[in-house]
PDB file of N, CA and C in Angstrom:
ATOM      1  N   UNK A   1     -40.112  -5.776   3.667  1.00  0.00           N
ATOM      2  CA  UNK A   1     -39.072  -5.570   2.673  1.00  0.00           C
ATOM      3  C   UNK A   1     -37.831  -5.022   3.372  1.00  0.00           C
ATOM      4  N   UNK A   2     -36.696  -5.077   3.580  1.00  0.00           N
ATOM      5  CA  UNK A   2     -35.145  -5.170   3.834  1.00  0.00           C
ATOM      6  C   UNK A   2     -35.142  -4.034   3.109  1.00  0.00           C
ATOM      7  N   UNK A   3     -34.054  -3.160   3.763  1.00  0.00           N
ATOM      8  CA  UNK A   3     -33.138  -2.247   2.755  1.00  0.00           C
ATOM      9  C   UNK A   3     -31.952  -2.602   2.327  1.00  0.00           C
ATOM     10  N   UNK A   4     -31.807  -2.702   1.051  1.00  0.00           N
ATOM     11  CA  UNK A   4     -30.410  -3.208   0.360  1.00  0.00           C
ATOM     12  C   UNK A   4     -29.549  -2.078   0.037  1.00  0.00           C
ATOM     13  N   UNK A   5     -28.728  -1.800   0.785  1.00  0.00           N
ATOM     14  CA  UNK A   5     -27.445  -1.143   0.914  1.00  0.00           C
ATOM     15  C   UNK A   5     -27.270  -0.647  -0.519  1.00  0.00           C
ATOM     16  N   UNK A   6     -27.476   0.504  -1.166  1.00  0.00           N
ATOM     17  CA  UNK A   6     -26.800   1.105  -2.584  1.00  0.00           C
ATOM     18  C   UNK A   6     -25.439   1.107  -2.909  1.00  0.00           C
ATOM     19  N   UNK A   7     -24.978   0.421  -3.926  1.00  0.00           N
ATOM     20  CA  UNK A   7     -23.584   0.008  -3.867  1.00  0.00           C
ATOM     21  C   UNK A   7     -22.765   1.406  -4.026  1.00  0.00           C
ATOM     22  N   UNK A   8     -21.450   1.747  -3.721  1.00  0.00           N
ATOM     23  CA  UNK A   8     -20.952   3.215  -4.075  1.00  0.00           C
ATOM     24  C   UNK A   8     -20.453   3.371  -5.168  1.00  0.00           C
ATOM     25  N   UNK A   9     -20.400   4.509  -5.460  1.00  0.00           N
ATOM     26  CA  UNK A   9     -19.982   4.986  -6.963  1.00  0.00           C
ATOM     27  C   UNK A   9     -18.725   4.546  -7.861  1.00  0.00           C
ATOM     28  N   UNK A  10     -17.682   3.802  -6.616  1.00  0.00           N
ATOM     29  CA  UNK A  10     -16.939   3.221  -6.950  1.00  0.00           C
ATOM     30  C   UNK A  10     -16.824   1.937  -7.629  1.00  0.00           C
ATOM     31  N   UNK A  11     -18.051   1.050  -7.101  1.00  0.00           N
ATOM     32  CA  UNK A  11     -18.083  -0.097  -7.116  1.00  0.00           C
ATOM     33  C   UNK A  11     -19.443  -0.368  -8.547  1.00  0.00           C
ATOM     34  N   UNK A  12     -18.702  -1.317  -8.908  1.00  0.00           N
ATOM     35  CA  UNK A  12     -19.265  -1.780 -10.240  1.00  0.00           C
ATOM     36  C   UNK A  12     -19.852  -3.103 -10.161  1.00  0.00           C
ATOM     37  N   UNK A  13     -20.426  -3.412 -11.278  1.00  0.00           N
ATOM     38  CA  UNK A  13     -20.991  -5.112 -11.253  1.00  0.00           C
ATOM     39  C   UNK A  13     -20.730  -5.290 -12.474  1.00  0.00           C
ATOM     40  N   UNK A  14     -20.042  -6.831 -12.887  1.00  0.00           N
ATOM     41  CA  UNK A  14     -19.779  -7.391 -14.076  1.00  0.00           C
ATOM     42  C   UNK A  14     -19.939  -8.716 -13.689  1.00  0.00           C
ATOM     43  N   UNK A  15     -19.893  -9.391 -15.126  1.00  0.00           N
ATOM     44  CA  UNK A  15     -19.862 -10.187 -15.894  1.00  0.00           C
ATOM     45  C   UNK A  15     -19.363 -11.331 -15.633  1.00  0.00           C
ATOM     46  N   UNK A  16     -19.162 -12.706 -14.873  1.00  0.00           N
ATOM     47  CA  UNK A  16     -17.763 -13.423 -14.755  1.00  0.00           C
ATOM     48  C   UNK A  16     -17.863 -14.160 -16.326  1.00  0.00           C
ATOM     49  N   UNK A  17     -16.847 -15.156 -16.408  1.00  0.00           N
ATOM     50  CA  UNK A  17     -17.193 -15.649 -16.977  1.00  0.00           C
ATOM     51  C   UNK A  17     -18.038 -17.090 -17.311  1.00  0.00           C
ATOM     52  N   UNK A  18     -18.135 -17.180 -16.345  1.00  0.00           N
ATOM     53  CA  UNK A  18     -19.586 -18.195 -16.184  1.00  0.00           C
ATOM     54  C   UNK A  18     -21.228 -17.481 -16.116  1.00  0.00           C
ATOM     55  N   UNK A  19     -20.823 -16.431 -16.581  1.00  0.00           N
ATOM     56  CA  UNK A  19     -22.510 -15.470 -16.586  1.00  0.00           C
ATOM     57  C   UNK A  19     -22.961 -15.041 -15.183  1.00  0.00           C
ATOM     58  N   UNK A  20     -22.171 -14.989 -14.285  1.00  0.00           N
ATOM     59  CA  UNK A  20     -22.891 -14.902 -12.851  1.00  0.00           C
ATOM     60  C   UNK A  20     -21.971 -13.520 -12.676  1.00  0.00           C
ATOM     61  N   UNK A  21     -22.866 -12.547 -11.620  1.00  0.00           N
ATOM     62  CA  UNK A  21     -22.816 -11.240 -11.802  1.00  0.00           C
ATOM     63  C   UNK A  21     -21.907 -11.157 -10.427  1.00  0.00           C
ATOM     64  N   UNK A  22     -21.050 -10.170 -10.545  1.00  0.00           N
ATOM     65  CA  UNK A  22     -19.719 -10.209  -9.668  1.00  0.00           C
ATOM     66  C   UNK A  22     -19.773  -8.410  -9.255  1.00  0.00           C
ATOM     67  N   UNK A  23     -19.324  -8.112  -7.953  1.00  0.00           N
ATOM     68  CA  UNK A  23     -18.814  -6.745  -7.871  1.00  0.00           C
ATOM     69  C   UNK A  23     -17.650  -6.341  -7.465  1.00  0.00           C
ATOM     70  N   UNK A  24     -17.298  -5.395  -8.133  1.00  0.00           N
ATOM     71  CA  UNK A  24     -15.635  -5.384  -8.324  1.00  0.00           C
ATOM     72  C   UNK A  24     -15.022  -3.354  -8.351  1.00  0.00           C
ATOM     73  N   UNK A  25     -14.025  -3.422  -7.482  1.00  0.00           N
ATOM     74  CA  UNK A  25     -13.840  -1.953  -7.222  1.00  0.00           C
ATOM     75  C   UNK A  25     -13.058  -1.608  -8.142  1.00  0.00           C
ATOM     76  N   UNK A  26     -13.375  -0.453  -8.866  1.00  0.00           N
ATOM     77  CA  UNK A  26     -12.551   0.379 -10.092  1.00  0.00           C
ATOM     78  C   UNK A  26     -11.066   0.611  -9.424  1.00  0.00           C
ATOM     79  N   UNK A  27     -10.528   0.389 -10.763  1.00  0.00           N
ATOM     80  CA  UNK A  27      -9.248   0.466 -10.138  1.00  0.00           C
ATOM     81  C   UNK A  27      -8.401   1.813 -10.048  1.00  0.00           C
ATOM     82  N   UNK A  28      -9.279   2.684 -10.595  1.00  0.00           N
ATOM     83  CA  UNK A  28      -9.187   4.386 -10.631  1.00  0.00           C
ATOM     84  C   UNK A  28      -8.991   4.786  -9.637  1.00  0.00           C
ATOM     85  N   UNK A  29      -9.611   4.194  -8.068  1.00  0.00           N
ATOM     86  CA  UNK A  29      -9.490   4.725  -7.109  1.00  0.00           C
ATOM     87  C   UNK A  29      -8.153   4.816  -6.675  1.00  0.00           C
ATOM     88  N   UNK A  30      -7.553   5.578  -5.967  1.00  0.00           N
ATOM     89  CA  UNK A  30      -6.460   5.858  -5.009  1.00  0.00           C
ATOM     90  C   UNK A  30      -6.443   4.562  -4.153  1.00  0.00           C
ATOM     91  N   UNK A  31      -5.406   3.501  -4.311  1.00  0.00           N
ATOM     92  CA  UNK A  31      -5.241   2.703  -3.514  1.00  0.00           C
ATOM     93  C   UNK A  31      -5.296   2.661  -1.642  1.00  0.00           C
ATOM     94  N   UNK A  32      -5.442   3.486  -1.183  1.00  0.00           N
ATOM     95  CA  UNK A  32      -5.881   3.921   0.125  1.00  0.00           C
ATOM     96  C   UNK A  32      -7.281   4.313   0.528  1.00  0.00           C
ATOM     97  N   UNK A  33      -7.892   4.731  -0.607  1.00  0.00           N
ATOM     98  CA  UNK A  33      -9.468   4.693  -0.762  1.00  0.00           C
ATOM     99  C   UNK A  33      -9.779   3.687  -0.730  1.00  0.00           C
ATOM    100  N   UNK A  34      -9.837   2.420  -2.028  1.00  0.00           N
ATOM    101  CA  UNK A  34      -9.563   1.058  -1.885  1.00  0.00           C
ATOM    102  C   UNK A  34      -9.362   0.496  -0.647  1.00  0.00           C
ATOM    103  N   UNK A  35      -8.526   0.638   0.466  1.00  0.00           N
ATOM    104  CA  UNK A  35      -8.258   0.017   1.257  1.00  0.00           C
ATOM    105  C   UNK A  35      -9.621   0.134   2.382  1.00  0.00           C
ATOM    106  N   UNK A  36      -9.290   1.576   2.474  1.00  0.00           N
ATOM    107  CA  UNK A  36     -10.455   2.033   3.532  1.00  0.00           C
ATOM    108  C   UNK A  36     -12.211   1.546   3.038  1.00  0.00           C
ATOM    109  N   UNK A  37     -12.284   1.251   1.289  1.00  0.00           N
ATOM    110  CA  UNK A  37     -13.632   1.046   1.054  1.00  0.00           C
ATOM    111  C   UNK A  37     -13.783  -0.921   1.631  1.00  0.00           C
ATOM    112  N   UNK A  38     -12.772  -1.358   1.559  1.00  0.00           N
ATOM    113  CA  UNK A  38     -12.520  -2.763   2.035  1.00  0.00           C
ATOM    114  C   UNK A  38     -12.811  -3.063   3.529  1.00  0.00           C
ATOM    115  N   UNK A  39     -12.292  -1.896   4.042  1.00  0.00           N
ATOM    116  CA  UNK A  39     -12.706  -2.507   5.411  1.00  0.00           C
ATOM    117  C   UNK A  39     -14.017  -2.027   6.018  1.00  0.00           C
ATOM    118  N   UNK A  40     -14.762  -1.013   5.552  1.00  0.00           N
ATOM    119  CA  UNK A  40     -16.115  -0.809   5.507  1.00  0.00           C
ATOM    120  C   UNK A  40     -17.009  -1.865   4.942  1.00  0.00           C
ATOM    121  N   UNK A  41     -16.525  -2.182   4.275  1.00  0.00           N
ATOM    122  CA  UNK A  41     -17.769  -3.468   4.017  1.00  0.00           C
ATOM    123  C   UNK A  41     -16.984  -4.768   4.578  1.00  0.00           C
ATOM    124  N   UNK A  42     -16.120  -4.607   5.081  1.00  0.00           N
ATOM    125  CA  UNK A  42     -16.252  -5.802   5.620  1.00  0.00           C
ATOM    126  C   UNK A  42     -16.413  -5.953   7.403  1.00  0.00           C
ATOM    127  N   UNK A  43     -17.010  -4.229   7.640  1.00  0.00           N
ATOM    128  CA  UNK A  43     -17.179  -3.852   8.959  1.00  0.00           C
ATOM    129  C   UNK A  43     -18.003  -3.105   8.945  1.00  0.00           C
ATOM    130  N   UNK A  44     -19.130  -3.502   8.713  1.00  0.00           N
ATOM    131  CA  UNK A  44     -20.959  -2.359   8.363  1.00  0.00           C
ATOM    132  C   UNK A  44     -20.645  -1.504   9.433  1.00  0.00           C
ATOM    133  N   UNK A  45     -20.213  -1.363  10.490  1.00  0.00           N
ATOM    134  CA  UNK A  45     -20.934  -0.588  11.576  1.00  0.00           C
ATOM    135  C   UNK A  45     -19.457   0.634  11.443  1.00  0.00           C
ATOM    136  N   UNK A  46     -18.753   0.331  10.750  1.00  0.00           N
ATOM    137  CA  UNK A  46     -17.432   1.534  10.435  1.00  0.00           C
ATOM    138  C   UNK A  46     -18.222   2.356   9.562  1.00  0.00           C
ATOM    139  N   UNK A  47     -18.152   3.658   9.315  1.00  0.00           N
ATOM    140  CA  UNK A  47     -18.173   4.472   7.985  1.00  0.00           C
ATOM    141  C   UNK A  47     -17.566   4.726   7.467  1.00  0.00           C
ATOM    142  N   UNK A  48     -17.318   4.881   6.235  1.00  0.00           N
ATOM    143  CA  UNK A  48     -15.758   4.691   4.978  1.00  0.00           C
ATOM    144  C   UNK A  48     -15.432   6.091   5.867  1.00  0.00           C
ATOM    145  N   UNK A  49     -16.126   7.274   6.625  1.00  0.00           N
ATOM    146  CA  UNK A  49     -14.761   8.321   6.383  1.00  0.00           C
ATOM    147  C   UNK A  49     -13.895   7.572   8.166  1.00  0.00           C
ATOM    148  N   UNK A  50     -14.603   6.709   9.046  1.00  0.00           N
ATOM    149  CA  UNK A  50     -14.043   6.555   9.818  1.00  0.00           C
ATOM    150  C   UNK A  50     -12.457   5.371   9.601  1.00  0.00           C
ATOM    151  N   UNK A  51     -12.962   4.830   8.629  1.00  0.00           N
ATOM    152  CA  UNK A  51     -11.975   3.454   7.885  1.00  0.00           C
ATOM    153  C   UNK A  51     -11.354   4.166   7.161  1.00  0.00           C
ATOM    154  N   UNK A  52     -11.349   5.424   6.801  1.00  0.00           N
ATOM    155  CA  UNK A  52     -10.515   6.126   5.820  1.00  0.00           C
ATOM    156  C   UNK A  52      -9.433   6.673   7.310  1.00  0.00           C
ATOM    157  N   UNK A  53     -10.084   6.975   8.086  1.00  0.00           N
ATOM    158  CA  UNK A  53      -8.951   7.732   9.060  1.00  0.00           C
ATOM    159  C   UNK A  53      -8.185   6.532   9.662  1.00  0.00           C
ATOM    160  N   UNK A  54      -8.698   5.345  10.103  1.00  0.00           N
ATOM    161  CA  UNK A  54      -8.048   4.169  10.748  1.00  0.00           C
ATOM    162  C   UNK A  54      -6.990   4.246   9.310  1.00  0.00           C
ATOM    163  N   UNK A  55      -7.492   3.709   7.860  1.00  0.00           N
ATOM    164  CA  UNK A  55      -6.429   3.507   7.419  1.00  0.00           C
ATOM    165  C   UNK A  55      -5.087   4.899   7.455  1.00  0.00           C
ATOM    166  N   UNK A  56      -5.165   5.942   7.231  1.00  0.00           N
ATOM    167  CA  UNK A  56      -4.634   7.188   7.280  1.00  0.00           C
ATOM    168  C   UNK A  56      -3.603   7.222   8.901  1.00  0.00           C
ATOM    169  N   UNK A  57      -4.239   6.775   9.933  1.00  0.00           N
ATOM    170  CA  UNK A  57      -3.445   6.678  11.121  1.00  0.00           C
ATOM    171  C   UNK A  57      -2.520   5.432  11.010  1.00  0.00           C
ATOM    172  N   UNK A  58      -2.819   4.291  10.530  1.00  0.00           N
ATOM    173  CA  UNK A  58      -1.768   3.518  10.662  1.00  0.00           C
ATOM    174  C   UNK A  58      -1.074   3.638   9.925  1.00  0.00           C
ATOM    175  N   UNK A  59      -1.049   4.589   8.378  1.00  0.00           N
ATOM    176  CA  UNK A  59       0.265   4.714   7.657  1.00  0.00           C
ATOM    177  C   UNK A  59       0.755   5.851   8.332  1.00  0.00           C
ATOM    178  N   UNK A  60       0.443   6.600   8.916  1.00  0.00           N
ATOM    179  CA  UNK A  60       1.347   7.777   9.756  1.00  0.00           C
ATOM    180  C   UNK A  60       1.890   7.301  10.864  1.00  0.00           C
ATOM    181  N   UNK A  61       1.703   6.049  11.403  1.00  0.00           N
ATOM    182  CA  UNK A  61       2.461   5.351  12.519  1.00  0.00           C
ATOM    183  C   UNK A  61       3.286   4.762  12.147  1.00  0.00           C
ATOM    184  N   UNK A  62       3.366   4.157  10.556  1.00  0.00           N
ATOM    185  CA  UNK A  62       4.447   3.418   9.966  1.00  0.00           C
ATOM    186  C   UNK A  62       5.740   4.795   9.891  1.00  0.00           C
ATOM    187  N   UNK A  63       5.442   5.347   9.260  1.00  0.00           N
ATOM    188  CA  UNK A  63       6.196   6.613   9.138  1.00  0.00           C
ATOM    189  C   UNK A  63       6.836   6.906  10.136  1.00  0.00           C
ATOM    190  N   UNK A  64       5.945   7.179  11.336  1.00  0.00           N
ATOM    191  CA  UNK A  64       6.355   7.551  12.858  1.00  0.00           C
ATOM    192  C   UNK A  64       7.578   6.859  13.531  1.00  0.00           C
ATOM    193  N   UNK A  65       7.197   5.587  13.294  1.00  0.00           N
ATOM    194  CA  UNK A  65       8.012   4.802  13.421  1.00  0.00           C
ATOM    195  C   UNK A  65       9.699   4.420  12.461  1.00  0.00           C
ATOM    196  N   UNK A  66       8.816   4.630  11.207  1.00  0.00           N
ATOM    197  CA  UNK A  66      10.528   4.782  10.264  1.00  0.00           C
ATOM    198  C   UNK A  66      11.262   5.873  10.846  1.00  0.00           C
ATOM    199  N   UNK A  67      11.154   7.316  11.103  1.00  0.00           N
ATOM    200  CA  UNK A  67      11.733   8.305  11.159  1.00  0.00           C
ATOM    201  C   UNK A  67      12.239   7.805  12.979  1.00  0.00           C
ATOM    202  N   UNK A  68      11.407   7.671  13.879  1.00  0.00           N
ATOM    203  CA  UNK A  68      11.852   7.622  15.054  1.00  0.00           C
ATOM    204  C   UNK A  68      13.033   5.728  15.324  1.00  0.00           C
ATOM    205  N   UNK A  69      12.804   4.694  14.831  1.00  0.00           N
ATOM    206  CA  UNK A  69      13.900   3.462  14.722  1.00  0.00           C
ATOM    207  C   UNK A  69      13.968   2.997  13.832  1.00  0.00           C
ATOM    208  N   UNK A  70      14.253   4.318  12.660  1.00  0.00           N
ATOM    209  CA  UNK A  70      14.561   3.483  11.321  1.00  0.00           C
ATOM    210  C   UNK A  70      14.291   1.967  10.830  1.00  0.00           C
ATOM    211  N   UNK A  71      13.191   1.640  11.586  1.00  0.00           N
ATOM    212  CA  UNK A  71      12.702   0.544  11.204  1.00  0.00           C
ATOM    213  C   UNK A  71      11.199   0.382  11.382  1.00  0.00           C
ATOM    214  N   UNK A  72      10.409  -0.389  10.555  1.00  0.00           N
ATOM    215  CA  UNK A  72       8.865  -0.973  10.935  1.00  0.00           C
ATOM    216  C   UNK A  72       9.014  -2.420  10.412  1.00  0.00           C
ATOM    217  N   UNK A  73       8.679  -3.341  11.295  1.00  0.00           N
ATOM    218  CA  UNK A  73       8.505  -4.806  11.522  1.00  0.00           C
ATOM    219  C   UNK A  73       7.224  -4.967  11.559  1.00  0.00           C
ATOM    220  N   UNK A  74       5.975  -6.145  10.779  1.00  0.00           N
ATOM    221  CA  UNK A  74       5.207  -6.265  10.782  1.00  0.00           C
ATOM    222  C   UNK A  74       5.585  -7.621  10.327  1.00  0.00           C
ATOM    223  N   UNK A  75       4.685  -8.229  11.374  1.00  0.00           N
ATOM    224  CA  UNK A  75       4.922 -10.138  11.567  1.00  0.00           C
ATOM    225  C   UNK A  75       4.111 -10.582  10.080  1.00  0.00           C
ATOM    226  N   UNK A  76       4.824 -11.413   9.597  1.00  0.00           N
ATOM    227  CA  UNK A  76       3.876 -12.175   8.320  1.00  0.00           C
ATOM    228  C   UNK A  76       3.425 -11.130   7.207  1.00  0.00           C
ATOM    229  N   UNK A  77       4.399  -9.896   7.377  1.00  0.00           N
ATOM    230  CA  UNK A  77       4.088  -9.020   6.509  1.00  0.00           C
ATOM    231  C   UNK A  77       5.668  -8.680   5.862  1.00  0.00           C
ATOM    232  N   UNK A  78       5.922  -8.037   6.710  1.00  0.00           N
ATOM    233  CA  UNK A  78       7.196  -7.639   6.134  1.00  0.00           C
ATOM    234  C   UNK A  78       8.314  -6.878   7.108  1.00  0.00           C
ATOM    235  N   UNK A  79       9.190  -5.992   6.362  1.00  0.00           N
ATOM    236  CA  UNK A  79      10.217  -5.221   7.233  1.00  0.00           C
ATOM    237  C   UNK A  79      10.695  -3.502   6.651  1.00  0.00           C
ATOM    238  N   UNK A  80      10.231  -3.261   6.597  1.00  0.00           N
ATOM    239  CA  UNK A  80      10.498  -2.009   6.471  1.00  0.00           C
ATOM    240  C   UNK A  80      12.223  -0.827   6.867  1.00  0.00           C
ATOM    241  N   UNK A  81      13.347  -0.779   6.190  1.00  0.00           N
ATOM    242  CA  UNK A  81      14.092  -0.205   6.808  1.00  0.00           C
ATOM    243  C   UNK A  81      14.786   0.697   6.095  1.00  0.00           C
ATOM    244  N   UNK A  82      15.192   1.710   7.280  1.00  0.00           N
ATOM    245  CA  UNK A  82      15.925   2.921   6.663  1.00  0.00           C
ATOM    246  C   UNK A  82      17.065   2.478   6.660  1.00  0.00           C
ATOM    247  N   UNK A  83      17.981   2.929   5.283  1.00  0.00           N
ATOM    248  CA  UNK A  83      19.356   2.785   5.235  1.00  0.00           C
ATOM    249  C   UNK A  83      19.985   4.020   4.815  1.00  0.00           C
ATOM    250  N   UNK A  84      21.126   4.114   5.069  1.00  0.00           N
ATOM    251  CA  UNK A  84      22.354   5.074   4.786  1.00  0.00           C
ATOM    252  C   UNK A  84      23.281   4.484   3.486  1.00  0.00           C
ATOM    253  N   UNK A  85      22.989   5.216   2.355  1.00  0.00           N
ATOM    254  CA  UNK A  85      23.956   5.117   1.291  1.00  0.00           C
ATOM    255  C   UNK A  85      24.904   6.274   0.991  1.00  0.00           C
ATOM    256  N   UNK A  86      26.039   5.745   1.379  1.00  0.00           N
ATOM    257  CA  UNK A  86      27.464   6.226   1.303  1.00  0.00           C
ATOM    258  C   UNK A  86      27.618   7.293  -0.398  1.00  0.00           C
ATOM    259  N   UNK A  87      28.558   8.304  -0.224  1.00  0.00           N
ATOM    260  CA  UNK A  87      28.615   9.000  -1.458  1.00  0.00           C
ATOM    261  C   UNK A  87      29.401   8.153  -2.314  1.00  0.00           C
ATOM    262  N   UNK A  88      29.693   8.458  -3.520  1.00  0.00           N
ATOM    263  CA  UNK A  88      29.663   7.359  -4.596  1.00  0.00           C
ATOM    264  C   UNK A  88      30.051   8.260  -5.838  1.00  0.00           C
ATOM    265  N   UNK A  89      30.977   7.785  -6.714  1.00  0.00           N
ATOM    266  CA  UNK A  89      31.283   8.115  -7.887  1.00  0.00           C
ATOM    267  C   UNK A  89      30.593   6.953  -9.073  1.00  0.00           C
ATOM    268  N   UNK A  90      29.646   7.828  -9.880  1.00  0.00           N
ATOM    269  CA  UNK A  90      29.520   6.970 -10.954  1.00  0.00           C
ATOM    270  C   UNK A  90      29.945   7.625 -12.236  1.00  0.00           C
ATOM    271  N   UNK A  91      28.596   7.465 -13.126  1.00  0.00           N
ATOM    272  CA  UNK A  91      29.427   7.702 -14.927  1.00  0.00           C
ATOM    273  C   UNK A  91      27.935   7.897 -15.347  1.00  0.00           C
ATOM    274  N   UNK A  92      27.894   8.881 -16.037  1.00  0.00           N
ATOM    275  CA  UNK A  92      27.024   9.196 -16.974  1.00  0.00           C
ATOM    276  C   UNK A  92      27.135   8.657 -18.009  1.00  0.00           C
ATOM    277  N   UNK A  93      26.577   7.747 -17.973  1.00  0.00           N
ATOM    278  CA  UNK A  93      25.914   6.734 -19.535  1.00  0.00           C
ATOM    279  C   UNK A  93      26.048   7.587 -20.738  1.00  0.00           C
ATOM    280  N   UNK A  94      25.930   8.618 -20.864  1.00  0.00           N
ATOM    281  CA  UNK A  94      25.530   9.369 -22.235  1.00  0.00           C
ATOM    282  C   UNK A  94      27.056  10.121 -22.670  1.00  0.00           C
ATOM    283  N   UNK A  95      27.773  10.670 -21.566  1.00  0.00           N
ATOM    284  CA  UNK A  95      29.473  11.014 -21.836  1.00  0.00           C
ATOM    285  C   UNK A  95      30.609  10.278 -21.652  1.00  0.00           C
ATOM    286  N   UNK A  96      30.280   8.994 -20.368  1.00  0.00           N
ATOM    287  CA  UNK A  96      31.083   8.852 -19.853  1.00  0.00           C
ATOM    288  C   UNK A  96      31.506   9.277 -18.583  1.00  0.00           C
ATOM    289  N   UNK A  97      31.632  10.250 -18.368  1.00  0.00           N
ATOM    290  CA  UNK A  97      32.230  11.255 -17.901  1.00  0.00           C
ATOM    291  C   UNK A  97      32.074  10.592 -16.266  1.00  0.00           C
ATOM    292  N   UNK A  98      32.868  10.465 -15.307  1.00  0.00           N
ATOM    293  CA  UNK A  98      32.256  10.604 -13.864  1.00  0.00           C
ATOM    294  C   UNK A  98      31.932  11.459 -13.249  1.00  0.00           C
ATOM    295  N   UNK A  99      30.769  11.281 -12.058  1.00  0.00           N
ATOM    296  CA  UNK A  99      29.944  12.372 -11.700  1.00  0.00           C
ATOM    297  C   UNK A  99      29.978  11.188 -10.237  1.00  0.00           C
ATOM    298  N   UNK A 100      29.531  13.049  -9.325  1.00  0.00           N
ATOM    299  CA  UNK A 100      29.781  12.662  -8.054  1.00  0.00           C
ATOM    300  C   UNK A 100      28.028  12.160  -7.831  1.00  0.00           C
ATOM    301  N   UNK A 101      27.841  11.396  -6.917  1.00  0.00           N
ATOM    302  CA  UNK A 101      26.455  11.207  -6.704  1.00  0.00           C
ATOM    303  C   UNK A 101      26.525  11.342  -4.619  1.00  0.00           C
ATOM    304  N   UNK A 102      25.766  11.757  -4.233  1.00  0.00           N
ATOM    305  CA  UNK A 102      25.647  12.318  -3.027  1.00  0.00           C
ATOM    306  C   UNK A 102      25.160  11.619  -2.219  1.00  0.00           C
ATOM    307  N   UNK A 103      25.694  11.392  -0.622  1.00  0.00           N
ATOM    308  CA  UNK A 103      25.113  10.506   0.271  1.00  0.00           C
ATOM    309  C   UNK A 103      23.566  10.584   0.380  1.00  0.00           C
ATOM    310  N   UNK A 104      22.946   9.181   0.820  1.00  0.00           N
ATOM    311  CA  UNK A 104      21.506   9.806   0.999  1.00  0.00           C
ATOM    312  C   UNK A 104      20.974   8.320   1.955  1.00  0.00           C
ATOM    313  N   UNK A 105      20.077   9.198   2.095  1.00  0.00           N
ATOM    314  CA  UNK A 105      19.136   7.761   2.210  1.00  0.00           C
ATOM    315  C   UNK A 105      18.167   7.279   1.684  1.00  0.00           C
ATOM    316  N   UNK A 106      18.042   6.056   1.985  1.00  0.00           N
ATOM    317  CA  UNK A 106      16.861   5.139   0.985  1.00  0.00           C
ATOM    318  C   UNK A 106      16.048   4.353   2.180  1.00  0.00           C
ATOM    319  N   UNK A 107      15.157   3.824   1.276  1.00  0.00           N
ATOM    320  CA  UNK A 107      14.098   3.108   2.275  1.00  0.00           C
ATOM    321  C   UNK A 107      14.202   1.576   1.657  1.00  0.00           C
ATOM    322  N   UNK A 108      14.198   0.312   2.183  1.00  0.00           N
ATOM    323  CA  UNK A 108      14.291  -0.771   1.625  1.00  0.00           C
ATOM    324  C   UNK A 108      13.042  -1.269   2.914  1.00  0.00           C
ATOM    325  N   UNK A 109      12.753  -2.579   1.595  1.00  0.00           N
ATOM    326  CA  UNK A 109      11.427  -3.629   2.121  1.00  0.00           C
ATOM    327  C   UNK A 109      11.953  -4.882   1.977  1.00  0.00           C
ATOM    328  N   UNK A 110      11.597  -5.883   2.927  1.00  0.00           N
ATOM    329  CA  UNK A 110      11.942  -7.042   2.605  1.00  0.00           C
ATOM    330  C   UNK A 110      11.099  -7.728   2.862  1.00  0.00           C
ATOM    331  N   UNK A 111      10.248  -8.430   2.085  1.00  0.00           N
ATOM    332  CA  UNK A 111       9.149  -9.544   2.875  1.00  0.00           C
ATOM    333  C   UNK A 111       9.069 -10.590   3.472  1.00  0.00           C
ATOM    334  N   UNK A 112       8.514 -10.602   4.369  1.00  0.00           N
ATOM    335  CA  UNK A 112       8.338 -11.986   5.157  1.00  0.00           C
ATOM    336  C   UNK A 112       7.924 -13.133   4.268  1.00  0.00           C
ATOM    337  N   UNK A 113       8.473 -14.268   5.260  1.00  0.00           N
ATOM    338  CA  UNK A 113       8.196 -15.495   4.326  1.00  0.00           C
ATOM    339  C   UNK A 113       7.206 -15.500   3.972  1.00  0.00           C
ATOM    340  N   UNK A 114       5.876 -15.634   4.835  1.00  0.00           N
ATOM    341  CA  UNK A 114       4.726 -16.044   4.621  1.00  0.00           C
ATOM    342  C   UNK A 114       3.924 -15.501   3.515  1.00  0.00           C
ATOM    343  N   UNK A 115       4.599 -14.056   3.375  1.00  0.00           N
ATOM    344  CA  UNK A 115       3.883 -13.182   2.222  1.00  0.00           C
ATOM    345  C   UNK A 115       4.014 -13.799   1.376  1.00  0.00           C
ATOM    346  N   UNK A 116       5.724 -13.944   1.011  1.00  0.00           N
ATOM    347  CA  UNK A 116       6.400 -14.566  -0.152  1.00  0.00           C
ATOM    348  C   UNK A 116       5.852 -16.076  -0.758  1.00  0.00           C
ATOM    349  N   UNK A 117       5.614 -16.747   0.102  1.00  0.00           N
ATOM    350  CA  UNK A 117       4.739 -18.311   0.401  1.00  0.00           C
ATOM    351  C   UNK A 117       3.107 -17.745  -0.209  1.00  0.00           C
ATOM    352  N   UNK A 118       2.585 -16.645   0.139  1.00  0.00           N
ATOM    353  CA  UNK A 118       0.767 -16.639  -0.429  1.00  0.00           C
ATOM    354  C   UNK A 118       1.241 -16.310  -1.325  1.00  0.00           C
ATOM    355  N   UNK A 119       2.025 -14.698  -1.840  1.00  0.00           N
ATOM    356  CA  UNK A 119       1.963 -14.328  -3.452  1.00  0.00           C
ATOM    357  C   UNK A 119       2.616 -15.475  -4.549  1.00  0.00           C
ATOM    358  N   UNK A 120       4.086 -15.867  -4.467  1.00  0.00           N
ATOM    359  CA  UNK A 120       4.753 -16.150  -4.942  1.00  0.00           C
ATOM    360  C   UNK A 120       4.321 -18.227  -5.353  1.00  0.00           C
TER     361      UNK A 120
END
């Protein structure tokens, strides 16, 4: 007799609709949990807390990277960049009135084709 892996507390089994039984991750979880429970099963010999730290290090390298060349490039994924927005006079919708709004920065994404080509 085989040992069959106990599914985790996360993970559910339903219904499709052709009657055949499907398992499917709650969507309650923290999308980074999610990620890290994805690549554990699709890498038995990882343990979710080690796939939890792989995922956890490569978003702190994205970061690493925004703050140190205001930019992260990822091929067939996307682009990641820091920008500088200039100070700015607008208007409060509710008086009228103009109001100063303050330089800052923002973060912009732009996706690669290919993404744009699978989702879209």
């Amino acid at each position: 007799m085989t040992h069959r892996r106990r599914p985790s507390a996360h993970i559910r089994v339903v219904r499709t609709k052709r009657g055949r039984r499907a398992r499917v991750i709650n969507s309650h979880i923290p999308p980074r949990r999610r990620l890290a429970m994805k690549i554990s099963e699709k890498y038995p010999e990882l343990k979710k807390s080690e796939a939890m730290g792989i995922v956890g290090f490569t978003f702190d390298e994205i970061k690493g990277s925004l703050k140190r060349d205001k930019e992260y490039i990822q091929p067939g994924f996307g682009k990641f960049v820091v920008k500088h927005r200039k100070a700015r006079i607008a208007r409060n919708p509710m008086t009228g009135k103009p109001i100063k709004v303050a330089a800052k920065k923002v973060l912009k994404f732009r996706p690669a084709k290919q993404l744009k080509e699978s989702v879209l």
